[in-house]
PDB file of N, CA and C in Angstrom:
ATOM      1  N   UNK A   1      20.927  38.770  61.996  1.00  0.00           N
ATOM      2  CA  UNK A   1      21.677  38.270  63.129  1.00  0.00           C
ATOM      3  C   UNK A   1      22.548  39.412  63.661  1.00  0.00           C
ATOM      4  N   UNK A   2      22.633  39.335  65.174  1.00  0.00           N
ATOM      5  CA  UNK A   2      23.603  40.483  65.924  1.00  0.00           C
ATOM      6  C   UNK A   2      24.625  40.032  65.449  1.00  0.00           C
ATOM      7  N   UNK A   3      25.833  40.153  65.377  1.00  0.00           N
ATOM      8  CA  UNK A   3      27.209  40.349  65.474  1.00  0.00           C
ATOM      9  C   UNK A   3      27.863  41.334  66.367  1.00  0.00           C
ATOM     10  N   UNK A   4      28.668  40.413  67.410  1.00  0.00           N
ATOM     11  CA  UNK A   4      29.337  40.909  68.795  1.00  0.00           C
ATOM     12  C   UNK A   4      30.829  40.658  68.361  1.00  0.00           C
ATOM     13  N   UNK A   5      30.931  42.502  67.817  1.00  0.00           N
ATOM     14  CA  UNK A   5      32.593  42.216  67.855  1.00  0.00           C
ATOM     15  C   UNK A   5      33.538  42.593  68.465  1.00  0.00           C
ATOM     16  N   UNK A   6      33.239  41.938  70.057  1.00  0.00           N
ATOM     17  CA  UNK A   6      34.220  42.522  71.237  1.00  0.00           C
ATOM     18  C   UNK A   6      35.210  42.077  70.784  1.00  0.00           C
ATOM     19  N   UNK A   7      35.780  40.969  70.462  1.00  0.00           N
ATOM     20  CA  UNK A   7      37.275  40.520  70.399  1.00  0.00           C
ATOM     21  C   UNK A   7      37.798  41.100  69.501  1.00  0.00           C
ATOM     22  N   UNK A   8      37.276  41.841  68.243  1.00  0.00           N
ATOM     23  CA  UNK A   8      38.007  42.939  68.036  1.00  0.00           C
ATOM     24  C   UNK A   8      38.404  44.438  68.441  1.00  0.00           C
ATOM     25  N   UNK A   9      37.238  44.917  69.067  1.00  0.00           N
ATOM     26  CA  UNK A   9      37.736  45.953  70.443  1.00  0.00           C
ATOM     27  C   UNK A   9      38.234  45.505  71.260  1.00  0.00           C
ATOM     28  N   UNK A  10      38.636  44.385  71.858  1.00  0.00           N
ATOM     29  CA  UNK A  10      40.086  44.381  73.048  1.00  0.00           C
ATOM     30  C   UNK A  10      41.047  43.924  72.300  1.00  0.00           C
ATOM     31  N   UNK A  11      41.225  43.429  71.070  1.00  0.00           N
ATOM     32  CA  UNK A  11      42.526  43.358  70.857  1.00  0.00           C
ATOM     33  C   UNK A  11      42.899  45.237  69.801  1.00  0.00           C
ATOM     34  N   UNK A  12      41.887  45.952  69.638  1.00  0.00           N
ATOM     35  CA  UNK A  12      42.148  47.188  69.272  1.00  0.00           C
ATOM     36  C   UNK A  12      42.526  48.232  70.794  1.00  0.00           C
ATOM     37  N   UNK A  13      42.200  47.661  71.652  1.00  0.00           N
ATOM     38  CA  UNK A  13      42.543  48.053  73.043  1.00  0.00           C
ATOM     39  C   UNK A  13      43.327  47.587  73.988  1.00  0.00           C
ATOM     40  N   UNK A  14      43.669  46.281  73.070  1.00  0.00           N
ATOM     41  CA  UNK A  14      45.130  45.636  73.944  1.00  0.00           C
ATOM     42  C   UNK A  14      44.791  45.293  75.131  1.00  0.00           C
ATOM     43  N   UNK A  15      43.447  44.329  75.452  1.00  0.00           N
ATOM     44  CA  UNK A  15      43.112  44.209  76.866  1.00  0.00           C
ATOM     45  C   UNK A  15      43.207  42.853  76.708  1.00  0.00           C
ATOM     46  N   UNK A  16      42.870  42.197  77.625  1.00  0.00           N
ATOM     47  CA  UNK A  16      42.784  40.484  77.810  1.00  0.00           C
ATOM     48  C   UNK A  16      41.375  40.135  78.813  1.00  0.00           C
ATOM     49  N   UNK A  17      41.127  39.018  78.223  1.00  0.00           N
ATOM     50  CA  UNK A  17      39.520  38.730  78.877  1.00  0.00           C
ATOM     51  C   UNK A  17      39.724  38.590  80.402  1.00  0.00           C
ATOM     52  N   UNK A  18      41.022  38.419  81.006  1.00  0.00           N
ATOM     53  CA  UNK A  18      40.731  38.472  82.519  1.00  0.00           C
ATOM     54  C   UNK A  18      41.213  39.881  82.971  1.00  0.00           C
ATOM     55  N   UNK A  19      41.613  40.760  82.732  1.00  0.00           N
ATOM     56  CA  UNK A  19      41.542  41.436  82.969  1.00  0.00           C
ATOM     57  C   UNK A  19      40.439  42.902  82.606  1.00  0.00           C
ATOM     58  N   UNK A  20      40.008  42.417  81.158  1.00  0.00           N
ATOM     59  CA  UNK A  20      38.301  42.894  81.247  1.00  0.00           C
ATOM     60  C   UNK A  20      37.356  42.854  82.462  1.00  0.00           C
ATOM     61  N   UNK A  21      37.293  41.298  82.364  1.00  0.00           N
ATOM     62  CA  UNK A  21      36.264  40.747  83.410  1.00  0.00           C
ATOM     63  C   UNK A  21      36.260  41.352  84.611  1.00  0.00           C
ATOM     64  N   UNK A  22      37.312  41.541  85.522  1.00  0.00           N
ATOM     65  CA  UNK A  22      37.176  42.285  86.513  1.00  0.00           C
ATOM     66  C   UNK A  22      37.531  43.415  86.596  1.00  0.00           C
ATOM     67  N   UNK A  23      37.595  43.952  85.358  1.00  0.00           N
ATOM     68  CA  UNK A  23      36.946  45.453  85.239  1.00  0.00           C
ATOM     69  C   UNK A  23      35.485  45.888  85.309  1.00  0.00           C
ATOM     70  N   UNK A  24      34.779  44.666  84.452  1.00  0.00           N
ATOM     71  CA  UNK A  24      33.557  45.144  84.215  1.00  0.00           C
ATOM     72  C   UNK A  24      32.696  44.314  85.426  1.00  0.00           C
ATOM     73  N   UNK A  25      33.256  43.590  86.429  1.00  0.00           N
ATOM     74  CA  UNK A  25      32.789  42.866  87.403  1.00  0.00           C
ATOM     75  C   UNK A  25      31.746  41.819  86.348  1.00  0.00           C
ATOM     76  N   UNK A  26      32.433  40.956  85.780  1.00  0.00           N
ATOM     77  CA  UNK A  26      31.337  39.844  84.607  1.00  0.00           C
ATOM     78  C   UNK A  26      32.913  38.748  85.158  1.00  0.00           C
ATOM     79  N   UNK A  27      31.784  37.271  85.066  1.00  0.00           N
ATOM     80  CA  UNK A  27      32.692  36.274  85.185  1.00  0.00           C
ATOM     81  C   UNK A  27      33.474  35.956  83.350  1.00  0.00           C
ATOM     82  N   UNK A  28      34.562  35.256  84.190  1.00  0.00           N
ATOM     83  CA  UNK A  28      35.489  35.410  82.579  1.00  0.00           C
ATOM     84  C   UNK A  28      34.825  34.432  81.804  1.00  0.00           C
ATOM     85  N   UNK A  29      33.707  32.979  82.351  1.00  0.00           N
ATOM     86  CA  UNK A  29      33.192  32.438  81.697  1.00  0.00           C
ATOM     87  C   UNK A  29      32.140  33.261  80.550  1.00  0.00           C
ATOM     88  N   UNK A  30      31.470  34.127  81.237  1.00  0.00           N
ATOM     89  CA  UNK A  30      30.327  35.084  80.787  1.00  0.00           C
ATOM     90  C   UNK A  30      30.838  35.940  79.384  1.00  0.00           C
ATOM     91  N   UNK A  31      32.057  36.434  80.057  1.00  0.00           N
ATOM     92  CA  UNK A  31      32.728  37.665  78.828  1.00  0.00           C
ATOM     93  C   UNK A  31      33.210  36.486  77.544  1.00  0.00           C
ATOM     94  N   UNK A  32      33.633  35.205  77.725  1.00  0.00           N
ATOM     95  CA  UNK A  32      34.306  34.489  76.868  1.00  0.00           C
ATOM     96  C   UNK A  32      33.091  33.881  76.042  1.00  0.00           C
ATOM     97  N   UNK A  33      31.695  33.645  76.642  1.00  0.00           N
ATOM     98  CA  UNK A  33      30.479  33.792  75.474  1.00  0.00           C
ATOM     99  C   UNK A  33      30.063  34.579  75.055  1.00  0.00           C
ATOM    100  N   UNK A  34      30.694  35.831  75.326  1.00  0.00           N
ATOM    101  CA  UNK A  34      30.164  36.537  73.795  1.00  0.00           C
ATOM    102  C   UNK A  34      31.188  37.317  73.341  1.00  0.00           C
ATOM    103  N   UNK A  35      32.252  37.272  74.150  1.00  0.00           N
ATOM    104  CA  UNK A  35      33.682  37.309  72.987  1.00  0.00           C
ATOM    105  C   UNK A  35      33.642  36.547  71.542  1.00  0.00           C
ATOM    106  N   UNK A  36      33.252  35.303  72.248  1.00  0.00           N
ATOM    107  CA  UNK A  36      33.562  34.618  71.451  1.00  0.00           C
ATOM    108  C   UNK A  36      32.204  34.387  70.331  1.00  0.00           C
ATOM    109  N   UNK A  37      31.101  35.072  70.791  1.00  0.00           N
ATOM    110  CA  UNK A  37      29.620  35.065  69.667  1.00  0.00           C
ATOM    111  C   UNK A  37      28.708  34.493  69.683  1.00  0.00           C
ATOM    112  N   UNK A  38      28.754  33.463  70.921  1.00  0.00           N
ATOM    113  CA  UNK A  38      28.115  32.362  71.510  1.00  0.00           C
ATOM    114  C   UNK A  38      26.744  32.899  72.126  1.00  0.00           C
ATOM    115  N   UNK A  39      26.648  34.329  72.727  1.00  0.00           N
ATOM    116  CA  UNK A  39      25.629  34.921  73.559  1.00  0.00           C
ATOM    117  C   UNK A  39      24.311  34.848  73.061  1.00  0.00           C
ATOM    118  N   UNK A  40      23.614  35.035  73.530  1.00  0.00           N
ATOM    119  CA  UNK A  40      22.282  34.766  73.039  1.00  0.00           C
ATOM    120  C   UNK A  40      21.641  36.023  73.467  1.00  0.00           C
ATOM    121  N   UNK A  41      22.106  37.374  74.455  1.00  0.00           N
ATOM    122  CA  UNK A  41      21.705  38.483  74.847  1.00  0.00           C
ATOM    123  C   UNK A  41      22.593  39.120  75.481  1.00  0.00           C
ATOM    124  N   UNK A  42      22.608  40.360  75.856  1.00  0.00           N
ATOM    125  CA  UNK A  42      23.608  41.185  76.320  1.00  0.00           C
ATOM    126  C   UNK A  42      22.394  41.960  77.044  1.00  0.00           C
ATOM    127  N   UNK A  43      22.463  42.352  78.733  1.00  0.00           N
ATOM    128  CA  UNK A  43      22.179  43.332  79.385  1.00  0.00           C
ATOM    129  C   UNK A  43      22.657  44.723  79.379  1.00  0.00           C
ATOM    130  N   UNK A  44      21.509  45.880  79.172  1.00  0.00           N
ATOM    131  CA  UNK A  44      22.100  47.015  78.500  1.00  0.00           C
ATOM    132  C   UNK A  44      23.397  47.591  79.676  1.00  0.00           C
ATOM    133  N   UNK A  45      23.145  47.312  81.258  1.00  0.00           N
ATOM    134  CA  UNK A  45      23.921  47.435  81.956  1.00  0.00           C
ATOM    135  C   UNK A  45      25.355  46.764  81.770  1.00  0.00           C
ATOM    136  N   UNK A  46      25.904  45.515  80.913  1.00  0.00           N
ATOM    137  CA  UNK A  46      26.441  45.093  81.283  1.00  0.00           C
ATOM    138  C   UNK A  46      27.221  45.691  79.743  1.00  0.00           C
ATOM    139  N   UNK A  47      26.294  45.938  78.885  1.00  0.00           N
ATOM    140  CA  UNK A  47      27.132  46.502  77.649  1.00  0.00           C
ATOM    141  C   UNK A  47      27.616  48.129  77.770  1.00  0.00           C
ATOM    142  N   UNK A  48      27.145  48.781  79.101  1.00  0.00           N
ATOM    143  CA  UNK A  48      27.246  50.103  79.189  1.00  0.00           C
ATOM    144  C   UNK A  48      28.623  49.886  79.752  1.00  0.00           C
ATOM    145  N   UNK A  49      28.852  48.627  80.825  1.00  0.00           N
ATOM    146  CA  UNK A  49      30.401  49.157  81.153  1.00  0.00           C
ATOM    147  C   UNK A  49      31.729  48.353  80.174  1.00  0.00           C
ATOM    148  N   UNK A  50      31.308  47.406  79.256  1.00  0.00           N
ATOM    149  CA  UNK A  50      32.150  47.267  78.455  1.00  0.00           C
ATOM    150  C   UNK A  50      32.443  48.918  77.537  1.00  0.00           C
ATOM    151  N   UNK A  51      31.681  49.312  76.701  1.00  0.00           N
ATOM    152  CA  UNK A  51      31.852  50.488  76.271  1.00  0.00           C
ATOM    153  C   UNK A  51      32.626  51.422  77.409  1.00  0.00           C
ATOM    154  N   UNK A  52      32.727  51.539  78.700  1.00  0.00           N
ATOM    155  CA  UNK A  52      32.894  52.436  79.306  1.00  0.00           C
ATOM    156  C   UNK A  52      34.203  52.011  79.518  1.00  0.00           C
ATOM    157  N   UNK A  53      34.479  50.740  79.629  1.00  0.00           N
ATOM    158  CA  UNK A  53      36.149  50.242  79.997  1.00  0.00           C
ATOM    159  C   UNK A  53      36.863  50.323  78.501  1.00  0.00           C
ATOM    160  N   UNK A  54      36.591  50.332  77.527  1.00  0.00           N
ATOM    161  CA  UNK A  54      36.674  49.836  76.385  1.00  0.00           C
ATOM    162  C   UNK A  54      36.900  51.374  75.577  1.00  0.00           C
ATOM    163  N   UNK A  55      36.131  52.302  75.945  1.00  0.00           N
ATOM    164  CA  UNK A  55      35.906  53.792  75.592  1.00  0.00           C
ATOM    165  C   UNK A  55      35.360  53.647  73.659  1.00  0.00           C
ATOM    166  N   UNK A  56      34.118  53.264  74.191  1.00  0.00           N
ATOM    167  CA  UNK A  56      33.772  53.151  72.921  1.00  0.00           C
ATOM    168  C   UNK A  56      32.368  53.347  73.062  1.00  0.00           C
ATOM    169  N   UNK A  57      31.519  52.911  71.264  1.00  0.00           N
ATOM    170  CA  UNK A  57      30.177  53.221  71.868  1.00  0.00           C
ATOM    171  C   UNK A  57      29.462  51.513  71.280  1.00  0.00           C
ATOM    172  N   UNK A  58      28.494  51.622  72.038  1.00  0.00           N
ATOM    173  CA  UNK A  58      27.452  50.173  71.730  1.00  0.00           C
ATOM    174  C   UNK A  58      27.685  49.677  69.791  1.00  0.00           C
ATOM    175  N   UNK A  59      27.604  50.842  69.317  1.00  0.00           N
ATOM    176  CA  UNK A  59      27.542  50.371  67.525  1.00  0.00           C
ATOM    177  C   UNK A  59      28.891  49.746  67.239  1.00  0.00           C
ATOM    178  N   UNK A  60      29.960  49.999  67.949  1.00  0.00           N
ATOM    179  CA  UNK A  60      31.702  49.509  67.829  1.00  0.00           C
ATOM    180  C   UNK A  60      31.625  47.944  68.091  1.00  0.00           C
ATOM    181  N   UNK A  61      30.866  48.003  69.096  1.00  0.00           N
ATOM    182  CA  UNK A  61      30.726  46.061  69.678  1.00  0.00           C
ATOM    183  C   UNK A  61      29.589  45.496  68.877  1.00  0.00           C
ATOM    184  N   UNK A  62      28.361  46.341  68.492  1.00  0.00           N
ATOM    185  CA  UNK A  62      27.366  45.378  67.791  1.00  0.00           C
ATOM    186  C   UNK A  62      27.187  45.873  66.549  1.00  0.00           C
ATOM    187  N   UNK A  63      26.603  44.630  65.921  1.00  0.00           N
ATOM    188  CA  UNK A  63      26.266  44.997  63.975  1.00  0.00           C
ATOM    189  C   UNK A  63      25.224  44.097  63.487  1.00  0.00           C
ATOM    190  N   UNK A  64      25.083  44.398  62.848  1.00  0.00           N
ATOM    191  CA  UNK A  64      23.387  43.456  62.124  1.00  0.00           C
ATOM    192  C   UNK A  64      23.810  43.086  60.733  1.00  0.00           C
ATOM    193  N   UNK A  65      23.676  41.987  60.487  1.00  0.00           N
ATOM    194  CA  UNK A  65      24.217  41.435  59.279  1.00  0.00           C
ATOM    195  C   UNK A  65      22.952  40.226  59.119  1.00  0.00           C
ATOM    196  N   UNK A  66      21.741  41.120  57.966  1.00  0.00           N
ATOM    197  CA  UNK A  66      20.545  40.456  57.967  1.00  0.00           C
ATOM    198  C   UNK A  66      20.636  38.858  56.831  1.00  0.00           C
ATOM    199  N   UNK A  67      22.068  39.656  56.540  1.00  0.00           N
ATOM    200  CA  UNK A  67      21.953  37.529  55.523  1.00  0.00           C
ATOM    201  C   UNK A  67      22.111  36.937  56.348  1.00  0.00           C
ATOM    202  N   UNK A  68      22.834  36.760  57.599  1.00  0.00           N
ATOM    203  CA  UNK A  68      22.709  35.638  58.459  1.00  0.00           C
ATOM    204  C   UNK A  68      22.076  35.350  59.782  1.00  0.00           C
ATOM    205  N   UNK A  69      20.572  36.275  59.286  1.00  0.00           N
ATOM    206  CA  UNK A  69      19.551  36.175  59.825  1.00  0.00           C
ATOM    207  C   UNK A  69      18.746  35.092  60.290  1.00  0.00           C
ATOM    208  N   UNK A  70      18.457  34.216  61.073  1.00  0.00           N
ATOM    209  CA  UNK A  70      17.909  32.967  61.475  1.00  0.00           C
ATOM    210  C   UNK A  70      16.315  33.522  60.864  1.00  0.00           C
ATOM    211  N   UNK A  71      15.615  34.784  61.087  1.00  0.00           N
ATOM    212  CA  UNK A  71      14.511  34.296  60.908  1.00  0.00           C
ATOM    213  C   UNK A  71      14.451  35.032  59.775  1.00  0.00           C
ATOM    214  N   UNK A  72      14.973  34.970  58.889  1.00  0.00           N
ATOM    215  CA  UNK A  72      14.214  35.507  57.559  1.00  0.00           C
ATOM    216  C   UNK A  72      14.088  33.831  56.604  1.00  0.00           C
ATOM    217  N   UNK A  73      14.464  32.824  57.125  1.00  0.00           N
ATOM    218  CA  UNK A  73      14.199  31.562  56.670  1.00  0.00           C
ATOM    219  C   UNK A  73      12.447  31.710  56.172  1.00  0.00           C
ATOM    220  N   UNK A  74      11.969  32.381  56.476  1.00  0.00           N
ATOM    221  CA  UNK A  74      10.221  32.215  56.029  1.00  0.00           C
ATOM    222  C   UNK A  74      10.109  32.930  54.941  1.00  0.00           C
ATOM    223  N   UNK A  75      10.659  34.260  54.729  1.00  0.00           N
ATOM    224  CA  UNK A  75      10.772  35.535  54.316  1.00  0.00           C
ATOM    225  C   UNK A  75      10.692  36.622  54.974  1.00  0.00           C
ATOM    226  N   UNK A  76      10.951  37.606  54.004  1.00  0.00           N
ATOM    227  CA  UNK A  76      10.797  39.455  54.671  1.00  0.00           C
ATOM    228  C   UNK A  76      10.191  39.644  54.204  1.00  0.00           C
ATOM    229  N   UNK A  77       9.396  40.905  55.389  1.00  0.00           N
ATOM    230  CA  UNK A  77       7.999  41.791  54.581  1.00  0.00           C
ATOM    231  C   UNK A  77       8.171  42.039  53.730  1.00  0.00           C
ATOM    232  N   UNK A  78       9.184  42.694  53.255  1.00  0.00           N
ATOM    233  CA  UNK A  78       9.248  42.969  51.892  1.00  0.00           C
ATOM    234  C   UNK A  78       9.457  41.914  50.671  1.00  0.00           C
ATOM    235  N   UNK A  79       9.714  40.865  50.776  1.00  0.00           N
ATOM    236  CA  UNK A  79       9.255  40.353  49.573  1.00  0.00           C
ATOM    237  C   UNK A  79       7.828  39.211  49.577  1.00  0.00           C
ATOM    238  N   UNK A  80       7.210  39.601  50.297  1.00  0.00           N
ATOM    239  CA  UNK A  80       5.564  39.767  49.693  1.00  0.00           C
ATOM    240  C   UNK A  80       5.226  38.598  50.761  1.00  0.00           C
ATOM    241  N   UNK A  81       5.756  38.006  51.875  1.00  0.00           N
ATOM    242  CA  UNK A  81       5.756  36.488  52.317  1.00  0.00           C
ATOM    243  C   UNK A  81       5.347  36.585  53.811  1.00  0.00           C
ATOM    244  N   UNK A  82       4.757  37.912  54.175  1.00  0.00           N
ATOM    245  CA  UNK A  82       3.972  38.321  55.444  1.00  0.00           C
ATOM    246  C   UNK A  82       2.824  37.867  55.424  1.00  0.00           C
ATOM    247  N   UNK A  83       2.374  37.408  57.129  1.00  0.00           N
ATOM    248  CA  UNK A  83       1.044  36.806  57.077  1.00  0.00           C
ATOM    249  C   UNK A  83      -0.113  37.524  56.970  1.00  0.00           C
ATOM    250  N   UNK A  84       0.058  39.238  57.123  1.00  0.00           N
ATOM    251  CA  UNK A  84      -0.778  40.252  57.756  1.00  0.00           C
ATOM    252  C   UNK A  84      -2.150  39.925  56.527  1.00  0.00           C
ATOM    253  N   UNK A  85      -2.955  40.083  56.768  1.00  0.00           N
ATOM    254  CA  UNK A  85      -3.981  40.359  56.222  1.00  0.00           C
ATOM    255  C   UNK A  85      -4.245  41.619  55.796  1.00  0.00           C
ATOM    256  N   UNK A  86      -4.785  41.724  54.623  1.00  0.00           N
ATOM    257  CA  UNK A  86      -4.804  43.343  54.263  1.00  0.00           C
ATOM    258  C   UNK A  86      -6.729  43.699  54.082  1.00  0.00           C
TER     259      UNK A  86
END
């Protein structure tokens, strides 16, 4: 699973979601779903100007944390539970 941890870069940047928002021209509804983790995708355009208002880089706002992975519910290749045919 992604992990979006803007709300800890604006409060490490001392910003507030309305005044983000029309920095990065994003409605405050928009920035407050995935402040808040709710998002389901991020446009690389729209993550280029958070980083850019924010002065940071893409890896600061996102993280991968595969235990709370939705699809490893089947298994991972690696433990032997792939459909591939060999």
């Amino acid at each position: 699973m992604i992990i979006i941890n803007l709300d800890v870069m604006m409060a490490k940047r001392k910003i507030g979601l309305t005044e983000l928002a029309e920095r990065i021209d994003l409605t405050q509804a928009n920035l407050s779903i995935l402040k808040n983790g709710k998002g389901k995708a991020i446009r690389f355009s729209t993550l280029s100007r958070l980083c850019r208002e924010l002065n940071c880089q893409p890896g600061d706002l996102l993280e991968y944390d595969p235990s709370k992975d939705e699809s490893n519910e089947g298994g991972s290749p690696s433990s032997g539970n792939d459909r591939r045919e060999n």
